[in-house]
N, C-alpha and C. Protein backbone atom coordinates (compact mmCIF):
# COMPACT_ATOMS: atom_id res chain seq x y z
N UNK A 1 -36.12 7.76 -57.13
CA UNK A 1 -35.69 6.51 -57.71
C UNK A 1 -35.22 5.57 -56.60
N UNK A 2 -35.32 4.53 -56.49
CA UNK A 2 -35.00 3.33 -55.38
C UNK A 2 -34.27 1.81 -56.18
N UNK A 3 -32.79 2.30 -55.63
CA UNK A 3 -32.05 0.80 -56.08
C UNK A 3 -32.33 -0.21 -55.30
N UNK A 4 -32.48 -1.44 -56.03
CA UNK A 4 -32.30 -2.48 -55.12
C UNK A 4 -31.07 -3.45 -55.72
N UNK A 5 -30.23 -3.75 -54.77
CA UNK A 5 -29.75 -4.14 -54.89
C UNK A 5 -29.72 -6.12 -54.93
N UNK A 6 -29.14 -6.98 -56.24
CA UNK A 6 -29.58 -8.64 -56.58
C UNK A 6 -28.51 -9.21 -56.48
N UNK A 7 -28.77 -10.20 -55.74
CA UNK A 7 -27.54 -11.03 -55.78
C UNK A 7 -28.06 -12.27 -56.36
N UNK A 8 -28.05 -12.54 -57.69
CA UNK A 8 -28.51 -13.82 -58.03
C UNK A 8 -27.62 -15.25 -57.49
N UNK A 9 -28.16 -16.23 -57.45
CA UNK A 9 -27.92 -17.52 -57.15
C UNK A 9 -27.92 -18.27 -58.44
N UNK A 10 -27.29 -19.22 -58.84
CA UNK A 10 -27.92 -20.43 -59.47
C UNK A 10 -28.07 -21.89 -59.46
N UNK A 11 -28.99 -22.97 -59.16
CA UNK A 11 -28.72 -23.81 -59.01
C UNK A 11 -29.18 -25.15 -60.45
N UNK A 12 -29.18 -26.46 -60.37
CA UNK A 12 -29.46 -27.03 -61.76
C UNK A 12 -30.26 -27.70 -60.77
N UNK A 13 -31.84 -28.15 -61.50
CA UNK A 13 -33.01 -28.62 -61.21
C UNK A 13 -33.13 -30.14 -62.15
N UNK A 14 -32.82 -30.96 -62.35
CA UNK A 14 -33.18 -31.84 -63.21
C UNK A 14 -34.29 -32.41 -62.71
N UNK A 15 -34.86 -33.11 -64.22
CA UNK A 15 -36.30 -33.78 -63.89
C UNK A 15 -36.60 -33.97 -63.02
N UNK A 16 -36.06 -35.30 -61.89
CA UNK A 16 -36.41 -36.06 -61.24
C UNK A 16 -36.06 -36.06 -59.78
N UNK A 17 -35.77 -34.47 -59.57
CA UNK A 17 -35.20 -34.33 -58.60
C UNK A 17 -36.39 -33.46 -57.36
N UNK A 18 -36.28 -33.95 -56.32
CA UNK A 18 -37.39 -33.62 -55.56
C UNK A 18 -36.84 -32.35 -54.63
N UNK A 19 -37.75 -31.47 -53.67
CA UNK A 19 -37.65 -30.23 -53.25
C UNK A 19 -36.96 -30.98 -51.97
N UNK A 20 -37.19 -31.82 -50.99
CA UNK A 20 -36.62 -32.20 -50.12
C UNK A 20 -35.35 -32.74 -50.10
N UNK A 21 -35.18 -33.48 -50.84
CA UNK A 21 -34.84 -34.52 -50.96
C UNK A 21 -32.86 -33.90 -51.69
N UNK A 22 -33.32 -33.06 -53.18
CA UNK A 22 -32.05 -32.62 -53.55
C UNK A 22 -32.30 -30.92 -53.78
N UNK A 23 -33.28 -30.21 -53.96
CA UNK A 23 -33.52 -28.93 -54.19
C UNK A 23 -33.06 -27.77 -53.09
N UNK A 24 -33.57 -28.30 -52.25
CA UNK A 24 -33.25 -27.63 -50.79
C UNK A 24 -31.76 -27.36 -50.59
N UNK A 25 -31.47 -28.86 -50.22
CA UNK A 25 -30.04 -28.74 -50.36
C UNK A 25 -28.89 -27.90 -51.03
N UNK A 26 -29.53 -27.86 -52.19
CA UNK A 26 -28.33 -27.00 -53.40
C UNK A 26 -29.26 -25.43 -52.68
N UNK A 27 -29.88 -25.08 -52.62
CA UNK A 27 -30.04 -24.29 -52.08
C UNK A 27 -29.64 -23.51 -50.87
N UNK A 28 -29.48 -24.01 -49.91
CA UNK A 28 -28.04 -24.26 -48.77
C UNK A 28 -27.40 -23.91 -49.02
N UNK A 29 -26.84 -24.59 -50.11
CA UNK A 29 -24.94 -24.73 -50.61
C UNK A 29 -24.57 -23.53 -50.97
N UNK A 30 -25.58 -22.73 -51.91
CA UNK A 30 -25.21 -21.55 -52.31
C UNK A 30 -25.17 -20.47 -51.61
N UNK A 31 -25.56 -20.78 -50.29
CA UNK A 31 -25.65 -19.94 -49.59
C UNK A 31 -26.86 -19.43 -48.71
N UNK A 32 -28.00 -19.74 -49.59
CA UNK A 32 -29.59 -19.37 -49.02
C UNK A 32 -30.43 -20.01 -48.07
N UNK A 33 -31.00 -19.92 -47.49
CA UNK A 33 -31.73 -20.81 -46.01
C UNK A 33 -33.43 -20.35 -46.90
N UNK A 34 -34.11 -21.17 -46.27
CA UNK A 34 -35.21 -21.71 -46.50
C UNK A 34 -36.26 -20.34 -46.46
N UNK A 35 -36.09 -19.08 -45.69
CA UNK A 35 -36.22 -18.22 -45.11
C UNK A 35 -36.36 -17.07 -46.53
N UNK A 36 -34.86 -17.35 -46.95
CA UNK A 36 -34.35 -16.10 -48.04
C UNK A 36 -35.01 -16.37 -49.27
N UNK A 37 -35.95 -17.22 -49.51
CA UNK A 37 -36.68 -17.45 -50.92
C UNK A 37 -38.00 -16.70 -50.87
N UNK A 38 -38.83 -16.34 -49.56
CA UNK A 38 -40.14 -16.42 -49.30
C UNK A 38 -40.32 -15.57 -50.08
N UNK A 39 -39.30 -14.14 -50.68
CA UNK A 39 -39.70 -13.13 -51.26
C UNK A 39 -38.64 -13.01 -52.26
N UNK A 40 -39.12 -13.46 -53.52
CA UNK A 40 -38.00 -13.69 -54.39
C UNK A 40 -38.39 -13.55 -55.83
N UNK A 41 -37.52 -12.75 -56.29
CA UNK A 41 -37.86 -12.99 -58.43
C UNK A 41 -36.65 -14.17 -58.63
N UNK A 42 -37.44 -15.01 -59.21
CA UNK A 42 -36.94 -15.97 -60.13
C UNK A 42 -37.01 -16.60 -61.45
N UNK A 43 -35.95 -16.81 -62.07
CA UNK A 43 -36.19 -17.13 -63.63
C UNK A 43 -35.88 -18.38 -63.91
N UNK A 44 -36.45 -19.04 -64.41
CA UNK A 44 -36.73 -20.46 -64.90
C UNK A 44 -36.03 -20.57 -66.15
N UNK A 45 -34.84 -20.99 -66.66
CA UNK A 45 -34.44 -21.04 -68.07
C UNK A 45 -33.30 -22.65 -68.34
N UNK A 46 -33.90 -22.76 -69.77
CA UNK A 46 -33.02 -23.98 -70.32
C UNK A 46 -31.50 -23.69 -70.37
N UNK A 47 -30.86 -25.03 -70.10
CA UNK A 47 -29.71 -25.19 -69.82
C UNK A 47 -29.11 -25.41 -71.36
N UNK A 48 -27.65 -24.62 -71.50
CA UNK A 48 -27.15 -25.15 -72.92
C UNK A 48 -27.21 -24.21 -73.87
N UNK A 49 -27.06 -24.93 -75.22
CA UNK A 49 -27.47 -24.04 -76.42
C UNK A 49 -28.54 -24.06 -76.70
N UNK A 50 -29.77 -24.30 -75.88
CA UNK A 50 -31.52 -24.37 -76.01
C UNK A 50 -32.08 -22.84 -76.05
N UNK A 51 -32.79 -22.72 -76.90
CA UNK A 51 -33.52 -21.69 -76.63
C UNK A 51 -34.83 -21.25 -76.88
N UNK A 52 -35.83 -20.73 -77.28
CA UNK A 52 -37.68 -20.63 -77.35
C UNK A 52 -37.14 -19.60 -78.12
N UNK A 53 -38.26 -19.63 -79.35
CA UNK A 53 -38.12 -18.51 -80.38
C UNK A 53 -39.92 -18.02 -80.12
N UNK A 54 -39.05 -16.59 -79.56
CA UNK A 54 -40.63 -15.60 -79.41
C UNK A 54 -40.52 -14.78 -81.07
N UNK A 55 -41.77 -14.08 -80.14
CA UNK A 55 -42.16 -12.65 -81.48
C UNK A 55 -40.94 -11.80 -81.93
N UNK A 56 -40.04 -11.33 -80.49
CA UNK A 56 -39.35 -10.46 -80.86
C UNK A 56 -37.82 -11.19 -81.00
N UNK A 57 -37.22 -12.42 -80.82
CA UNK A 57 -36.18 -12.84 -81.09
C UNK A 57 -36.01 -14.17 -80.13
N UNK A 58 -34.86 -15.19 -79.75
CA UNK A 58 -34.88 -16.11 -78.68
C UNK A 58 -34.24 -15.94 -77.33
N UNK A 59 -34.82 -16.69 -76.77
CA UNK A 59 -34.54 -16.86 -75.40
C UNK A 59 -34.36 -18.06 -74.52
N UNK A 60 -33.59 -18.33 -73.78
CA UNK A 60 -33.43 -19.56 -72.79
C UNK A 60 -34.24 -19.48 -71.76
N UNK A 61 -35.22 -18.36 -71.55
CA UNK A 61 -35.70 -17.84 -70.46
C UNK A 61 -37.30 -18.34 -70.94
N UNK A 62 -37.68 -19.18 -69.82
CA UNK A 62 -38.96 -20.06 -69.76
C UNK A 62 -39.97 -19.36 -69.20
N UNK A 63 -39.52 -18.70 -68.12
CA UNK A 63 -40.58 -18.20 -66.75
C UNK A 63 -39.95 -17.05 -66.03
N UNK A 64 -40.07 -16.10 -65.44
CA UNK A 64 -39.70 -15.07 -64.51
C UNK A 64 -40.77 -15.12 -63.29
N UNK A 65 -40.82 -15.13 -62.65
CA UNK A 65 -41.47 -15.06 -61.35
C UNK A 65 -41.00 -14.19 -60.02
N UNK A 66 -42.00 -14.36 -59.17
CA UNK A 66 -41.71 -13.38 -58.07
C UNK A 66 -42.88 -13.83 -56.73
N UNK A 67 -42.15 -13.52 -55.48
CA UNK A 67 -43.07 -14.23 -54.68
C UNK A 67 -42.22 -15.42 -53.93
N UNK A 68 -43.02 -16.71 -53.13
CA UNK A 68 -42.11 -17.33 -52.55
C UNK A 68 -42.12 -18.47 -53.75
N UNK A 69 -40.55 -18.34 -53.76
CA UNK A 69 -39.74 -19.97 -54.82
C UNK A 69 -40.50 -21.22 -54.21
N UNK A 70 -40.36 -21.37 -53.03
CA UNK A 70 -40.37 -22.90 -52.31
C UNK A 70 -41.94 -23.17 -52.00
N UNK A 71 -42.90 -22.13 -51.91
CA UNK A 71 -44.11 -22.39 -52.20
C UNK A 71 -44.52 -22.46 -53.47
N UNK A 72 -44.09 -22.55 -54.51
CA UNK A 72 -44.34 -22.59 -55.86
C UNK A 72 -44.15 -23.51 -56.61
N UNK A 73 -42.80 -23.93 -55.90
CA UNK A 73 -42.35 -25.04 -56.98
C UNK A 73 -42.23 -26.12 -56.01
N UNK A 74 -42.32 -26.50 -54.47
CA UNK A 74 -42.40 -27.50 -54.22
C UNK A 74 -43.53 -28.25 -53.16
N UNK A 75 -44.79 -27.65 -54.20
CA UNK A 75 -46.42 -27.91 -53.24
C UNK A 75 -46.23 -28.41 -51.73
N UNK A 76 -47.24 -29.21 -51.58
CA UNK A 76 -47.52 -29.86 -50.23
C UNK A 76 -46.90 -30.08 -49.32
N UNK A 77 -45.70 -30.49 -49.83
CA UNK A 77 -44.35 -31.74 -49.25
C UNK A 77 -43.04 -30.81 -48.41
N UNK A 78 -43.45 -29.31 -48.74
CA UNK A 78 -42.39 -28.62 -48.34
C UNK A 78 -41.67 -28.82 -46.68
């Protein structure tokens, strides 16, 4: 059996907010360098009392992913 050990992060993404510009940054803040994303699970979920009604019950949880964050979510411009 093999633990790994997670230290989740969280930061808030609004619409209009760009990867350079404000994404990065909060990214920083929490602690993480540009470096510590390349290999990463991440979950994408609504903020609030929002939630998606699946098959088996709801969830705030949009997306799970894995792989690099900053090649994924902020194309070309990185």
């Amino acid at each position: 059996m093999v633990t790994v050990a997670l230290d989740w992060k969280r930061i808030d993404w609004m619409p209009k907010e760009t990867w350079k510009k404000n994404i990065l940054p909060k990214i920083e803040a929490v602690g993480l360098k540009h470096e510590d994303i390349k290999r990463s699970v991440y979950v994408i979920r609504l903020n609030g009392d929002f939630c998606i009604q699946y098959p088996d019950g709801q969830s705030p949880t949009i997306y799970i992913g894995e792989g690099n964050f900053g090649q994924r979510y902020s194309g070309p411009h990185i």
